[in-house]
Protein backbone atom coordinates (compact mmCIF):
# COMPACT_ATOMS: atom_id res chain seq x y z
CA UNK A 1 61.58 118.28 36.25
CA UNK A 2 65.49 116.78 37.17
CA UNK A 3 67.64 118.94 38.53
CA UNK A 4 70.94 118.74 37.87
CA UNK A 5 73.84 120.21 40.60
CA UNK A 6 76.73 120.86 38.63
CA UNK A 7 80.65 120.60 39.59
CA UNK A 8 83.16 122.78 38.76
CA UNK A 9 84.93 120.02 36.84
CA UNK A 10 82.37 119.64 34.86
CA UNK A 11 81.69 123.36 33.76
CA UNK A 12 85.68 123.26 33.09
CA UNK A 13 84.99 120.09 30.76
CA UNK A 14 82.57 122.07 28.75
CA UNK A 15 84.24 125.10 28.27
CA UNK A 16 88.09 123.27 27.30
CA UNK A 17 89.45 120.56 25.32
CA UNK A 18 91.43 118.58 28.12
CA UNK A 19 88.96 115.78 28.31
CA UNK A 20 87.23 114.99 25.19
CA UNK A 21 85.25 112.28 26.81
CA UNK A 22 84.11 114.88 29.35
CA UNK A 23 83.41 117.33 27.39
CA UNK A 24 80.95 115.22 25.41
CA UNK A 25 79.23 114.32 28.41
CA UNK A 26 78.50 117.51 30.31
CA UNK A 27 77.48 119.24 26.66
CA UNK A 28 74.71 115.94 26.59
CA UNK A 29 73.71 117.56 30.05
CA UNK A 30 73.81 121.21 28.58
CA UNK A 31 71.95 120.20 25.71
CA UNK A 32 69.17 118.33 27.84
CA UNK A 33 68.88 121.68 29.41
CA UNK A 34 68.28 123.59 26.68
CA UNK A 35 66.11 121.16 25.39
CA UNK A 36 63.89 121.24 28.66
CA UNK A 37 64.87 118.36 29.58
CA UNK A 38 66.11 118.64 32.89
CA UNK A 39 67.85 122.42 34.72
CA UNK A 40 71.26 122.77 35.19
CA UNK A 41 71.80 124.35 39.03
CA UNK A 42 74.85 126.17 38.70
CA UNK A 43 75.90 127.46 42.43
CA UNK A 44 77.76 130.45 42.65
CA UNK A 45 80.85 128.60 44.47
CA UNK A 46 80.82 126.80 41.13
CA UNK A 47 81.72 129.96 39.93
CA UNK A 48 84.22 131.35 41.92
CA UNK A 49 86.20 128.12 41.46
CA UNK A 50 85.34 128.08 37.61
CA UNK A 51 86.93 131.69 37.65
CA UNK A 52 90.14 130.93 39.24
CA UNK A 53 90.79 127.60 37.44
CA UNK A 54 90.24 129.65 34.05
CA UNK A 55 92.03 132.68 35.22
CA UNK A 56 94.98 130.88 37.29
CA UNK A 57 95.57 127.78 35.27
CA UNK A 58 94.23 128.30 31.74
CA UNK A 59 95.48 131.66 31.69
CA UNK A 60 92.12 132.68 30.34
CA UNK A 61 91.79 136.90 30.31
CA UNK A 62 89.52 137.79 32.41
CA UNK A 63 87.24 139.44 30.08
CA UNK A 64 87.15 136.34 28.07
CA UNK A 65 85.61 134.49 31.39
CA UNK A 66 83.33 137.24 31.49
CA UNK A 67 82.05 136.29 28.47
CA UNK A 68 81.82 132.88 29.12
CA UNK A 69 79.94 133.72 32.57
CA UNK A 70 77.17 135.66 30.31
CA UNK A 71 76.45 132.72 28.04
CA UNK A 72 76.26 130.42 30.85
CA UNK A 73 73.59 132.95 32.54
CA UNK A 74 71.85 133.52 29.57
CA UNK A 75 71.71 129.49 28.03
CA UNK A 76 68.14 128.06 28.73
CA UNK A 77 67.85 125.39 31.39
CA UNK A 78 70.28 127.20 33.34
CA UNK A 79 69.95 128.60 37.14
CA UNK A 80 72.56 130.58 38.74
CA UNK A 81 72.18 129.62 42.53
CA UNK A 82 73.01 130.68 45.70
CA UNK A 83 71.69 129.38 48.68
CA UNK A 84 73.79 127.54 51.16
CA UNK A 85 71.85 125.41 54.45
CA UNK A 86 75.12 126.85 56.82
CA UNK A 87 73.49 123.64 59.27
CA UNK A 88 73.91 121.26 56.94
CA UNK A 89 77.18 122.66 55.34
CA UNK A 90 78.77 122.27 59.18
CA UNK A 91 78.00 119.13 59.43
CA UNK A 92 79.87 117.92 56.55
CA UNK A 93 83.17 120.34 56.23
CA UNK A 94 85.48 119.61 56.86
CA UNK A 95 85.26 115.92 58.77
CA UNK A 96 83.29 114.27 55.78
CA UNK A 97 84.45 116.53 53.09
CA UNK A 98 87.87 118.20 53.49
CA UNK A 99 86.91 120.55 50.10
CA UNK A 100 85.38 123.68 50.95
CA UNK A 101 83.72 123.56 47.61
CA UNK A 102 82.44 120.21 47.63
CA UNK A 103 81.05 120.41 50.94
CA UNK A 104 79.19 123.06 49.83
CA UNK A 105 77.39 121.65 46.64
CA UNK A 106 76.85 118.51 48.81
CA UNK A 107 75.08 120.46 51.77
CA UNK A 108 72.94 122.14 48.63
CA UNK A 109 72.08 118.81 47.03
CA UNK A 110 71.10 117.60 50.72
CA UNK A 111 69.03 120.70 51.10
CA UNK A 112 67.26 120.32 47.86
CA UNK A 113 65.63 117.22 47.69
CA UNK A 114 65.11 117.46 44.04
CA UNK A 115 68.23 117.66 43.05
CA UNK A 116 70.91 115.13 42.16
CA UNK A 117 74.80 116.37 41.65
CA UNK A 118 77.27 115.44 38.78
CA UNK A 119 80.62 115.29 38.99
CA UNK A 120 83.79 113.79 37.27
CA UNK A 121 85.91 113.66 40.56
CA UNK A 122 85.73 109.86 41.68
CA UNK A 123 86.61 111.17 45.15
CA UNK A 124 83.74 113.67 45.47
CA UNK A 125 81.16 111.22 44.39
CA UNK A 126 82.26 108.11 46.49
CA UNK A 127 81.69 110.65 49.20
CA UNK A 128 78.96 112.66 48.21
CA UNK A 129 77.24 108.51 48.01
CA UNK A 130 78.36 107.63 51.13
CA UNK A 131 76.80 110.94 52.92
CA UNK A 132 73.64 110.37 51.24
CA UNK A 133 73.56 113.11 47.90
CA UNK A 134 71.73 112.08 45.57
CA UNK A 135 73.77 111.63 42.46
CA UNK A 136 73.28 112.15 38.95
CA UNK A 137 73.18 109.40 35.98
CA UNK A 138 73.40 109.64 32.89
């Protein structure tokens, strides 16, 4: 079955209104997941970000994230990961990708071979292509 790596970008997509057009995408991918279409890897630096973002810019309380973390855990299709290749993470952070984050969902995708990642930053996939991660389509 696919195996989709999630950003944080796009989790933030699904979970606001400030990009319509994103929003309708990554709830395609959610909905492919519950569908058993394809899983949804969700790594827990996802979530830390995801956290902050909501927390620091949204202004979201934080027992309203909580809840949001619990659906996300409990939605079908969906795998809470945490596994990191520290090898593989070194060799890309911070000379190919300055992003603590995004170097580590890239060394994941890299370690998992049967995984692909999706993303809406343009600057984390034109990298995450040009270091070899395999990246979702739609």
């Amino acid at each position: 079955m696919k195996k989709v790596v999630i950003d944080t970008n796009a989790l933030i997509s699904f979970v606001t209104d400030r990009n319509p057009e994103q929003q309708e995408i990554i709830a395609g991918i959610f909905e492919a997941a519950s569908l058993s279409r394809l899983v949804i890897l969700c790594h827990q630096q996802v979530l830390s970000e995801f956290v902050y973002v909501l927390e620091k810019v949204y202004r979201v309380p934080k027992e309203e994230i909580q809840g949001m973390m619990r659906d996300l855990n409990a939605m079908p299709g969906v795998e809470i990961v945490h596994e990191l290749d520290m090898k593989t993470f070194l060799t890309l952070w911070p000379a190919t990708f300055a992003d603590f984050g995004d170097a580590v969902l890239a060394a994941y995708c890299k370690s998992r071979k049967d995984a692909a990642l999706f993303s809406f930053d343009a600057g984390f996939i034109k990298a995450a292509r040009n270091s070899g991660v395999k990246l979702h389509s739609l």
